[in-house]
Protein backbone atom coordinates (compact mmCIF):
# COMPACT_ATOMS: atom_id res chain seq x y z
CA UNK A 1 0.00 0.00 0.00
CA UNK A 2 1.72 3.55 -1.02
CA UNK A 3 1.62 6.57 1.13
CA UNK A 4 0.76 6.71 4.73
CA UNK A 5 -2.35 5.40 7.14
CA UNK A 6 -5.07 7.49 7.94
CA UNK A 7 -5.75 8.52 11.29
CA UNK A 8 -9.21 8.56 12.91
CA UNK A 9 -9.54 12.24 13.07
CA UNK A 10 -9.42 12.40 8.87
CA UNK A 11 -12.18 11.10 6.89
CA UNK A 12 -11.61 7.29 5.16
CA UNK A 13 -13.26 8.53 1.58
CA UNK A 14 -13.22 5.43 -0.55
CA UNK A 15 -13.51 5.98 -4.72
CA UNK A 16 -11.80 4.80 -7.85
CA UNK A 17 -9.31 6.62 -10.09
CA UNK A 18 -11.70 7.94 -13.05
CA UNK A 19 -10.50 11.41 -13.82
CA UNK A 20 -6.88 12.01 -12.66
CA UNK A 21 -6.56 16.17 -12.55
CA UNK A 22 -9.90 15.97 -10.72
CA UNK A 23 -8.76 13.37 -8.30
CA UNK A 24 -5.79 15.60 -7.70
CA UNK A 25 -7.91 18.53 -6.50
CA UNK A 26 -9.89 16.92 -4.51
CA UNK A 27 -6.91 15.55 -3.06
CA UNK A 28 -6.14 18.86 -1.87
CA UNK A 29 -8.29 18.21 1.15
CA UNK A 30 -8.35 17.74 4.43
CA UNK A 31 -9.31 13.51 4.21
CA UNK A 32 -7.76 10.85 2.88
CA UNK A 33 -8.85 9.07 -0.19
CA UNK A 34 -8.72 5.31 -0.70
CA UNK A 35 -8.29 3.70 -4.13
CA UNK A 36 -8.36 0.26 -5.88
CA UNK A 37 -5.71 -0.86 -7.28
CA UNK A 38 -4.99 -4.11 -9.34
CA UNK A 39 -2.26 -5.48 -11.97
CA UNK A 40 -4.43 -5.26 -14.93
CA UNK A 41 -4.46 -1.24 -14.27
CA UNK A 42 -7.93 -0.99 -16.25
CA UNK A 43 -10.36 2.12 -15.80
CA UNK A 44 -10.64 2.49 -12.29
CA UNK A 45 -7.68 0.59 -10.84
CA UNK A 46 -4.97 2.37 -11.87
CA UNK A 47 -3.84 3.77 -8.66
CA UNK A 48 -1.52 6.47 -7.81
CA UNK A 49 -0.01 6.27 -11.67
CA UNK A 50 3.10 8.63 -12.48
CA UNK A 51 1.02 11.49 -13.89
CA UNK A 52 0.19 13.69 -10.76
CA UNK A 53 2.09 14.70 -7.91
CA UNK A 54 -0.69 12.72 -5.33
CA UNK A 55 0.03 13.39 -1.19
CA UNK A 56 0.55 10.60 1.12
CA UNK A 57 -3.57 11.07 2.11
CA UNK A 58 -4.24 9.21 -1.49
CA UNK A 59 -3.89 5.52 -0.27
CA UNK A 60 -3.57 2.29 -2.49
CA UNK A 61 -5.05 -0.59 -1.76
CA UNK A 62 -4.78 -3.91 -3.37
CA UNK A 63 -7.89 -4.59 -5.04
CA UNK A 64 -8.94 -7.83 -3.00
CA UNK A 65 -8.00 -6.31 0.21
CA UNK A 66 -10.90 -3.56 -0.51
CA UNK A 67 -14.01 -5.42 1.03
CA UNK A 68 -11.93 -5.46 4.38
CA UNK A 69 -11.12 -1.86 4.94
CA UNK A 70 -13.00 0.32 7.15
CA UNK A 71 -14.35 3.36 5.10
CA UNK A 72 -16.38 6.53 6.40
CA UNK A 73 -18.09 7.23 2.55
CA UNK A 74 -18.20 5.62 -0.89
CA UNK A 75 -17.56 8.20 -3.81
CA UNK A 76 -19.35 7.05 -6.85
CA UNK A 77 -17.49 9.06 -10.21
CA UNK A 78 -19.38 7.04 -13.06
CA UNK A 79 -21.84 4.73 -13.55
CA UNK A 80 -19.70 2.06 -14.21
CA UNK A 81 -18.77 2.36 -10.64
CA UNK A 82 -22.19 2.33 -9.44
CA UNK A 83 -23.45 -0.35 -11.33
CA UNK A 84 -20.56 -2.95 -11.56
CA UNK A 85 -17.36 -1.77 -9.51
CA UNK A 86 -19.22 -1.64 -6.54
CA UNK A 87 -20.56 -4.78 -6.66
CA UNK A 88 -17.19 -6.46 -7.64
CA UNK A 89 -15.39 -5.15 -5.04
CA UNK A 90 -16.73 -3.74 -1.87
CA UNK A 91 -18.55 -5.94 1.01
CA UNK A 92 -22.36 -6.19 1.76
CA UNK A 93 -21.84 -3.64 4.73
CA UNK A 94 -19.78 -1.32 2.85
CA UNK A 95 -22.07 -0.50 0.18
CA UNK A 96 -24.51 0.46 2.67
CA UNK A 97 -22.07 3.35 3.80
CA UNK A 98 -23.15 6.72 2.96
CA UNK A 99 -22.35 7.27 0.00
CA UNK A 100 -22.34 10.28 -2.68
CA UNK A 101 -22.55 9.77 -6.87
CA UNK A 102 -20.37 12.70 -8.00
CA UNK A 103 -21.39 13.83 -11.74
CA UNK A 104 -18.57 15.03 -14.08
CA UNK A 105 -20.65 15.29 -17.24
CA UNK A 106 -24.05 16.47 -19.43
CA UNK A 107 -26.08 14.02 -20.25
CA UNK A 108 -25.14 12.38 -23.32
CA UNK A 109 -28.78 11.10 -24.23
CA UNK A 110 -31.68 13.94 -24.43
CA UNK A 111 -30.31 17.17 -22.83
CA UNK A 112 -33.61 17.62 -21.05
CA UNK A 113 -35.09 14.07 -20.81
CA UNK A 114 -32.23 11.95 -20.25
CA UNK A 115 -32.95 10.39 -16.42
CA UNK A 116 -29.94 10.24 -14.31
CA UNK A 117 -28.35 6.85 -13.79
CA UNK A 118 -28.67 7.17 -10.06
CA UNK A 119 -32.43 6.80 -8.37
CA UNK A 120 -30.86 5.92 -4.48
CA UNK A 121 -32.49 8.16 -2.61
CA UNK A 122 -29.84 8.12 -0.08
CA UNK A 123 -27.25 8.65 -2.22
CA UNK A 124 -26.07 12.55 -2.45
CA UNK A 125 -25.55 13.47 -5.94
CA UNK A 126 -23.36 16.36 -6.88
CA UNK A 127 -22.98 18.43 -10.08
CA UNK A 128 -19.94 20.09 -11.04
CA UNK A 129 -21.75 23.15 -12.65
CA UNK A 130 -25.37 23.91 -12.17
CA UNK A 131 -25.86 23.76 -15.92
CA UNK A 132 -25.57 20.13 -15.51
CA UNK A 133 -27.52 20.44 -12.43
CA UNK A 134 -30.51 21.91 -14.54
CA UNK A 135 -30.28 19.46 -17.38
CA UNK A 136 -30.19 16.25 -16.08
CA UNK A 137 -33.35 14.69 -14.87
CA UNK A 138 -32.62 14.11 -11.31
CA UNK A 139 -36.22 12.34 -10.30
CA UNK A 140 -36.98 11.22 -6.56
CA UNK A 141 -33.19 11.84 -5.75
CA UNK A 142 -33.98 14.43 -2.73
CA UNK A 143 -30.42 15.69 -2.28
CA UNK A 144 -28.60 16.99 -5.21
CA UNK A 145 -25.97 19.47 -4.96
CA UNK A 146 -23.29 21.52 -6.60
CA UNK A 147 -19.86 21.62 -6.25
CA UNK A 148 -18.03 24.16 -8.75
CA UNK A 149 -14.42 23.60 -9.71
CA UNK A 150 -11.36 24.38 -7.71
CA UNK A 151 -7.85 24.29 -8.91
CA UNK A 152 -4.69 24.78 -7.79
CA UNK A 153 -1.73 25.17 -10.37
CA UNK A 154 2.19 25.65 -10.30
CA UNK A 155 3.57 29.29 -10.07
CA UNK A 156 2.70 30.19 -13.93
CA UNK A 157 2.27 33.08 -15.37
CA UNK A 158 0.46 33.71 -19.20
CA UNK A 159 3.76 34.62 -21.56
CA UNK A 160 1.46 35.05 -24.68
CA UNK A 161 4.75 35.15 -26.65
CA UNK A 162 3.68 32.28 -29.66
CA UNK A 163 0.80 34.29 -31.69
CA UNK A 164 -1.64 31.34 -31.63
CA UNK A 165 -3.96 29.73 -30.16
CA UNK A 166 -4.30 26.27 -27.90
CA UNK A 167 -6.76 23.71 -27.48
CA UNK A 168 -6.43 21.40 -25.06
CA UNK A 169 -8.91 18.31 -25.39
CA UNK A 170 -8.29 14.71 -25.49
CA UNK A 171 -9.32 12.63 -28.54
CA UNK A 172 -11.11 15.36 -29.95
CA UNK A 173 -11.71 13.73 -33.42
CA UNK A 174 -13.05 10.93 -31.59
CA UNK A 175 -15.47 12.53 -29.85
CA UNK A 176 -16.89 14.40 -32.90
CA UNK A 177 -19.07 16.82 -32.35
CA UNK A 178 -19.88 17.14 -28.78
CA UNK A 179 -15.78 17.92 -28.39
CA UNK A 180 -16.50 20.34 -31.32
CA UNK A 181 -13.89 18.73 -33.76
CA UNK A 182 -15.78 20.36 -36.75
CA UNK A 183 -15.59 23.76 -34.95
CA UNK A 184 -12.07 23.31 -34.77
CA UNK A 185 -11.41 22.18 -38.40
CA UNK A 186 -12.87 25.15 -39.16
CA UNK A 187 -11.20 27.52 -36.80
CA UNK A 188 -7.72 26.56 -38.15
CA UNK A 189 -8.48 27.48 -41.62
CA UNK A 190 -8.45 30.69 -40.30
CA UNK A 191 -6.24 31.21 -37.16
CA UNK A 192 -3.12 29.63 -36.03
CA UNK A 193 -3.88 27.70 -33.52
CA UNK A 194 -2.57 24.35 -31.79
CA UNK A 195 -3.83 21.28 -30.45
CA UNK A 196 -2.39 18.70 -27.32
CA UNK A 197 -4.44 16.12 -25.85
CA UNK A 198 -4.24 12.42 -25.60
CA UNK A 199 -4.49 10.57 -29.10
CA UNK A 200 -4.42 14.42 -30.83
CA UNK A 201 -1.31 13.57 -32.73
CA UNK A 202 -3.35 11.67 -35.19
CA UNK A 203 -5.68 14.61 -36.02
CA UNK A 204 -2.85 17.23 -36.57
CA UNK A 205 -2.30 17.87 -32.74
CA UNK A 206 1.05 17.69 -30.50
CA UNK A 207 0.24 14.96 -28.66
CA UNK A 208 -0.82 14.49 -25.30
CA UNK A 209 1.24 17.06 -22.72
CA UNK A 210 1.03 15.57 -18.96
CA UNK A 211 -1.03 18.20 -16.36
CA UNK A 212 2.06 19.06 -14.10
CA UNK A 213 3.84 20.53 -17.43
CA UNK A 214 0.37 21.89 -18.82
CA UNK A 215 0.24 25.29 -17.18
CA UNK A 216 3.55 26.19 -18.22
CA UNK A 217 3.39 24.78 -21.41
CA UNK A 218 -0.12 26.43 -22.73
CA UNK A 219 1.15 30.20 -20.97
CA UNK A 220 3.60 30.73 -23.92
CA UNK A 221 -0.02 30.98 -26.55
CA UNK A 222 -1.96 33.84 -27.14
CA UNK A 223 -5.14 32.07 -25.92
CA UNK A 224 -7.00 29.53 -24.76
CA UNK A 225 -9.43 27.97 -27.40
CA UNK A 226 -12.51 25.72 -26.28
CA UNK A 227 -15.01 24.39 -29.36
CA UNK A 228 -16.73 22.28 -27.28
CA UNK A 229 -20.13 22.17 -27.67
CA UNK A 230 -22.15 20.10 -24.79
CA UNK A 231 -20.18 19.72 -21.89
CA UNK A 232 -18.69 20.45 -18.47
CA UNK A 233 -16.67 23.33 -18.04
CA UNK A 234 -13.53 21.75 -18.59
CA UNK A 235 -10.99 21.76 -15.55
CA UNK A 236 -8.16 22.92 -18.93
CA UNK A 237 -10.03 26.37 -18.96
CA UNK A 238 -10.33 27.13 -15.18
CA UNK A 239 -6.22 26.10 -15.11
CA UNK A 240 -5.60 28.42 -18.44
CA UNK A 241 -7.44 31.28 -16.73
CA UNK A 242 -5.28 30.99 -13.85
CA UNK A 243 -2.40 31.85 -15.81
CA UNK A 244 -3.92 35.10 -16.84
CA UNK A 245 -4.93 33.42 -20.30
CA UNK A 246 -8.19 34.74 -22.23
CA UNK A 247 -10.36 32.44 -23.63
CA UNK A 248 -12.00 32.17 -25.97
CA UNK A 249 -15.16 29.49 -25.91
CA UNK A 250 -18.61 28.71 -27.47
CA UNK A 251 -21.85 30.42 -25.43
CA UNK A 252 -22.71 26.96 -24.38
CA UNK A 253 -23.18 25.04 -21.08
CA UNK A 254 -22.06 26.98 -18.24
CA UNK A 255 -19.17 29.12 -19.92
CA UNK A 256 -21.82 31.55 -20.23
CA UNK A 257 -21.72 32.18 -16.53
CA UNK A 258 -18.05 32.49 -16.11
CA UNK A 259 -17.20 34.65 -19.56
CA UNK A 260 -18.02 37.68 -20.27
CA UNK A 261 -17.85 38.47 -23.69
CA UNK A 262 -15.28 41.06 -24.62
CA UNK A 263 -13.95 41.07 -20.71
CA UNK A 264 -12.01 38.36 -20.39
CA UNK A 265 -12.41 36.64 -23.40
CA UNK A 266 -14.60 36.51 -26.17
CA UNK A 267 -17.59 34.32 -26.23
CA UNK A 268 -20.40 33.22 -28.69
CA UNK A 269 -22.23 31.14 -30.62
CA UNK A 270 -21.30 32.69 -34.09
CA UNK A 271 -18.22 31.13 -35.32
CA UNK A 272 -17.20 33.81 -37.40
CA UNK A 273 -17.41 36.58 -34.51
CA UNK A 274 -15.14 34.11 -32.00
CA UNK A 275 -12.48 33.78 -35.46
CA UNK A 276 -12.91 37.58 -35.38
CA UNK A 277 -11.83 37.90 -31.80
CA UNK A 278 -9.11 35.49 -32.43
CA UNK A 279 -7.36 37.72 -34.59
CA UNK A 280 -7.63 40.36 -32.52
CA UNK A 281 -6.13 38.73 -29.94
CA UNK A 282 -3.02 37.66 -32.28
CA UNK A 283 -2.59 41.24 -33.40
CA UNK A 284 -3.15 43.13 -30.09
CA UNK A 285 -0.91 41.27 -27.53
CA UNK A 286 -1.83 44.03 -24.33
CA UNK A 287 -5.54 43.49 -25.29
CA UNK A 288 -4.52 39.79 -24.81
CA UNK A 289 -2.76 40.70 -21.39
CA UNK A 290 -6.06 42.60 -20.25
CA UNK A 291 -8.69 40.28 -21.20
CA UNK A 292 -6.33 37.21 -19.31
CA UNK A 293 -5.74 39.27 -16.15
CA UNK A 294 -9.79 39.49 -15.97
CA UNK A 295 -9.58 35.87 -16.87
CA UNK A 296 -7.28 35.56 -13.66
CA UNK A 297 -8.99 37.62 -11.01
CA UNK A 298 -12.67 34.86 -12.37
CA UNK A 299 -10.95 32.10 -11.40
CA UNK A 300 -9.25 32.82 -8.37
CA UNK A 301 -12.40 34.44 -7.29
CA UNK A 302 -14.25 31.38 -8.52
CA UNK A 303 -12.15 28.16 -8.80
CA UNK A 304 -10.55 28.79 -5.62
CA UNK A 305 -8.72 25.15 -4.47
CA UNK A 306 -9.32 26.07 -0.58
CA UNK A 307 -13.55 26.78 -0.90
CA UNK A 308 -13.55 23.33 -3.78
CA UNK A 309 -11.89 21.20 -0.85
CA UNK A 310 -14.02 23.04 1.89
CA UNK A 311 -17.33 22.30 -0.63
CA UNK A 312 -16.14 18.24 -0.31
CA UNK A 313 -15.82 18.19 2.58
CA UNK A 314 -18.83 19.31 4.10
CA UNK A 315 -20.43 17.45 1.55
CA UNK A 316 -18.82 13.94 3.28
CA UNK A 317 -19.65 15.32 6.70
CA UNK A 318 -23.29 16.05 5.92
CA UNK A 319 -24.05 12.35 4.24
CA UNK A 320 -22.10 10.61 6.57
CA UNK A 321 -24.33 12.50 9.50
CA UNK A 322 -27.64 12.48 7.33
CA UNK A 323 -26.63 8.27 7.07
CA UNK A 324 -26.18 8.17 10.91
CA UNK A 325 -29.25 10.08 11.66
CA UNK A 326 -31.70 7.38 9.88
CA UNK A 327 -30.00 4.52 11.22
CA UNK A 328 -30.68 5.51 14.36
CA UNK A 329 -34.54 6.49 13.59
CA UNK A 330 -34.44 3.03 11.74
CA UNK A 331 -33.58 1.08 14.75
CA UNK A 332 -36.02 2.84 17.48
CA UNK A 333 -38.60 2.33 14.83
């Protein structure tokens, strides 16, 4: 097992390794986090891995050794964990912990009808923007809450010396539309602009660029591009705008809450306007250096790592009190 015991006073917060950088901020609190590991290293049970600089309060364990740990909560992050890994790997009492169902993305069905995988209704479900909040079809499920971004990057600051742009989106072409990979196709017939990402090297990218190098590496570009269409706000922007980086994005999801157009970025649904904006950007470097510091002073008002970590953790504490309170009804019942 790597990295240190837990003591009693922290939180035991048991989940599986599903989205690295996000695992990494919530990290940042003050628990410790459990997760599976096994020698296949499949989605889920990678552990630790190379790629981020994890504390000793993220805790491997071997993945048969799981159903005899004691654990305050369960942290669902996909429905693969909720409806197999779950079942595969934790004991009968264990997955009657409390236990919260965090939700990273849109729905990918209906945008308004689709009905949310989980229907426990003592399970605490948590959005990470209240767009998604507002488009998924949460039913019965009585507590559902939202729990914005935080990030915490290395000391970086926005260069804007290479007169392009960046994206920064992982097997874009893949993804198709909902990544926007025609948005982008078009974009670069008209701007200079780059591409990194996992499995990007195959649609004219640079390949993928590991997140403890990203900051520093994206600071050097004008800008920060994002064609996505339909989903989350990506965790890429919020560490961009940290930098002092504008951005520049598509009035979709919940970027429309967090950019202002023409303040510290430009934002829209016409194509040709954002292109516009683009060059502007390229040709004007100080309007560049404005627009990012606004982008800045968002996000550290916004994404701030201390009130993400603070957001968690009241979170546990509530649904691990809320749990205790109706056993105890349950048995004087």
């Amino acid at each position: 097992m790597n990295g240190t015991s837990a003591t009693d006073s922290r939180l035991k917060i048991f989940t599986w390794h599903v989205h690295g950088s996000y695992l990494y901020y919530l990290s940042q609190g003050n628990y410790d986090i459990y997760i599976p590991v096994a020698d296949t290293r499949t989605e889920g049970y990678f552990g630790r891995g190379e790629t981020f600089p994890f504390g000793p309060n993220v805790i491997e364990v071997p993945v048969a050794e799981v159903r005899h740990m004691e654990f305050d909560c369960i942290l669902f992050q996909s429905e693969r964990n909720f409806l197999i890994d779950q079942h595969d790997i934790l004991s009968e009492s264990q997955k009657r912990l409390p236990r919260v169902y965090v939700e990273h993305n849109t729905p990918e069905g209906h945008p308004t009808n689709t009905r949310h995988i989980m229907t426990d209704p003592e399970v605490t479900l948590v959005h990470v923007t209240h767009f998604n909040k507002l488009m998924w079809d949460s039913g019965g499920i009585r507590n559902v809450r939202v729990i914005e971004h935080g990030v915490c990057i290395p000391e970086v600051t926005w260069k804007g010396d290479i007169p392009k742009g960046i994206v920064v989106i992982n097997h874009i072409q893949q993804r198709g539309r909902i990544t926007g990979w025609d948005v982008f196709e078009e974009v670069r017939k008209h701007v200079p602009i780059d591409l990194i990402g996992m499995g990007t090297a195959e649609s004219g990218g640079l390949g993928e660029v590991l997140n403890p190098q990203l900051p520093e590496f994206i600071s050097h570009y004008r800008f920060f591009f994002n064609p996505i269409r339909y989903t989350s706000f990506g965790l890429a922007v919020c560490e961009a705008m940290m930098t002092g980086m504008p951005i520049v994005a598509m009035a979709t999801t919940e970027y429309v809450t967090v950019i202002k157009n023409g303040e510290a970025g430009f934002i829209d649904t016409n194509l040709d306007k954002l292109i516009e904006g683009m060059r502007q950007l390229i040709d004007a470097p100080q309007l560049a250096r404005t627009m990012g510091e606004q982008a800045r002073n968002i996000a550290l008002d916004r994404f701030d790592i201390a009130r993400f970590t603070s957001d968690w953790e009241k979170i546990f504490t509530e649904t691990i009190q809320l749990h205790q309170h109706e056993t105890e009804n349950s048995i004087y019942q």
